[in-house]
Protein backbone atom coordinates (compact mmCIF):
# COMPACT_ATOMS: atom_id res chain seq x y z
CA UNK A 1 -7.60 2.65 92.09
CA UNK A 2 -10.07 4.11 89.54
CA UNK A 3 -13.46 5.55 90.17
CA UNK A 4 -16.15 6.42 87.47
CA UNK A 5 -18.80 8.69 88.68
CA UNK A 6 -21.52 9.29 86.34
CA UNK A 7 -24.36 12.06 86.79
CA UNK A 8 -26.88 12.54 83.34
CA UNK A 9 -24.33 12.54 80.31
CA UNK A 10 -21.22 13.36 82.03
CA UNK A 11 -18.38 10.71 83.57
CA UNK A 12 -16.00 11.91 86.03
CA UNK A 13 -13.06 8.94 85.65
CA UNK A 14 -10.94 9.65 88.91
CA UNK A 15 -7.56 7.72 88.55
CA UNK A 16 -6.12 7.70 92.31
CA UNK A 17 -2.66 6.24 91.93
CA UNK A 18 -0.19 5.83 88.77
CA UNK A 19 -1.60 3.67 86.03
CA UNK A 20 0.75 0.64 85.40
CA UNK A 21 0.21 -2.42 83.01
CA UNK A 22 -0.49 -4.36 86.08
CA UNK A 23 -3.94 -2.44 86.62
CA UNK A 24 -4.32 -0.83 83.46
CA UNK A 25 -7.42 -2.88 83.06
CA UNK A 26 -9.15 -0.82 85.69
CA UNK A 27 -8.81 2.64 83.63
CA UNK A 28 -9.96 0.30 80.58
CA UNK A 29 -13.14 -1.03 82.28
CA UNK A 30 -13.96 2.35 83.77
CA UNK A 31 -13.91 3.98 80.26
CA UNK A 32 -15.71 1.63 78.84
CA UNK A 33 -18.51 1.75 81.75
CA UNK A 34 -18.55 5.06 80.90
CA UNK A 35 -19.43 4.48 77.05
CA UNK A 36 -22.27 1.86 77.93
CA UNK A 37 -23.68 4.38 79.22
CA UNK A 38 -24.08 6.89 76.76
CA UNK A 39 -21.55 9.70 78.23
CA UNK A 40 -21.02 12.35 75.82
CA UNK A 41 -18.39 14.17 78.68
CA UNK A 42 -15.64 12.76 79.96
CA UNK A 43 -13.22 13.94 83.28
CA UNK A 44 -10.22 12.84 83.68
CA UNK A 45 -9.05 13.90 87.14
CA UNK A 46 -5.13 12.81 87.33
CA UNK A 47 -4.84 14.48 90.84
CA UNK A 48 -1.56 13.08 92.33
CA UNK A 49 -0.80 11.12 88.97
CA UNK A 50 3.02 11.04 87.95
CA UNK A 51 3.06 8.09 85.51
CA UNK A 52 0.69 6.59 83.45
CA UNK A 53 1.82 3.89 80.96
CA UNK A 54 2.02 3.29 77.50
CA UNK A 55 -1.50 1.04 77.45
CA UNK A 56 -3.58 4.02 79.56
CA UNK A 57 -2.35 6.17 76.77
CA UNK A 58 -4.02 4.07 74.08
CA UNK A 59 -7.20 3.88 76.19
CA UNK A 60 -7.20 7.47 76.34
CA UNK A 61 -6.73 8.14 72.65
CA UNK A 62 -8.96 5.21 71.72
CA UNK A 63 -11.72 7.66 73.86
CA UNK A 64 -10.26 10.21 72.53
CA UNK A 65 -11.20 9.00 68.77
CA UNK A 66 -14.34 7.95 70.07
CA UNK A 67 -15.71 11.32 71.66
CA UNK A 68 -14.73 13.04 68.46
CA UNK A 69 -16.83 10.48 66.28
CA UNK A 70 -19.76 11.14 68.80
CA UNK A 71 -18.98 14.54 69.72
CA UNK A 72 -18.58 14.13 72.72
CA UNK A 73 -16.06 16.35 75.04
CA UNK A 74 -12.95 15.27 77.16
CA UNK A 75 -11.69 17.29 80.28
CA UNK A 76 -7.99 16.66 81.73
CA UNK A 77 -7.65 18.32 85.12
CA UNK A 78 -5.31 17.98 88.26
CA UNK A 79 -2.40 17.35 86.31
CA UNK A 80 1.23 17.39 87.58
CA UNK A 81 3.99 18.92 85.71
CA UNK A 82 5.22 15.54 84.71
CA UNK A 83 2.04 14.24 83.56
CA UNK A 84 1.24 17.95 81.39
CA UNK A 85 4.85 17.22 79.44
CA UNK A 86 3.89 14.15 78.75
CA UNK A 87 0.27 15.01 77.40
CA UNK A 88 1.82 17.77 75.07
CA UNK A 89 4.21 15.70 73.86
CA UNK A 90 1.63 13.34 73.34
CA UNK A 91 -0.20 16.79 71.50
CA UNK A 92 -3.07 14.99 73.24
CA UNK A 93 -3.85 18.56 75.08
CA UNK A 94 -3.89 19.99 71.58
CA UNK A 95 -7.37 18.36 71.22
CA UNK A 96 -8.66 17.98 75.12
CA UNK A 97 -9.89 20.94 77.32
CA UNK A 98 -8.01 20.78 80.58
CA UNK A 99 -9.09 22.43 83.71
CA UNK A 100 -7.17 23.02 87.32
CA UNK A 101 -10.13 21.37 89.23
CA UNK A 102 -12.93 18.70 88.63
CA UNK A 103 -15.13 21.26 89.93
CA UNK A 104 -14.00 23.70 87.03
CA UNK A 105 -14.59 21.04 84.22
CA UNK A 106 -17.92 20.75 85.63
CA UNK A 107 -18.83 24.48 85.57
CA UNK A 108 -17.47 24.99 81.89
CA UNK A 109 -19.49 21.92 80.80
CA UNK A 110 -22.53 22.74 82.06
């Protein structure tokens, strides 16, 4: 399951179970919700996330790309241990802010 809650310019994207090809397609439509409407800050909340495959990845670094075009932020927060490793080896958290807490990605954006 993925939710997209969006408030002014700023899309919370909460991804609620492990992001397989099977329903990869919900991240994708989410993002891109998120886009149509003119979001220039993104959440990611991963909270209980251990896996995310190799299409979610693209999606993220194809918003990623995007945001920096527009500049436009990205937050990763709740991560697990497994899912952090993966973003740094990635080097996606090289370019992201990350936060502990959806709640803390909305006090530093604001």
């Amino acid at each position: 399951m993925v939710r997209a809650l969006i408030d002014e310019n700023i899309a919370v994207i909460h991804i609620e179970k492990n992001i397989i090809s099977e329903n990869v397609n919900l991240l994708e439509s989410k993002v891109n919700y998120a886009k149509d409407n003119n979001v220039n800050i993104y959440i990611f909340d991963f909270h209980n996330i251990e896996y995310i495959c190799s299409s979610a990845l693209g999606i993220i670094a194809q918003t990623l790309r995007l945001s920096a075009d527009d500049a436009a932020k990205v937050y990763f927060c709740s991560m697990s241990d497994k899912l952090k490793m993966l973003f740094e080896a990635t080097k996606f958290l090289s370019i992201v802010s990350t936060a502990n807490t959806v709640e803390e990605a909305l006090a530093e954006c604001k």
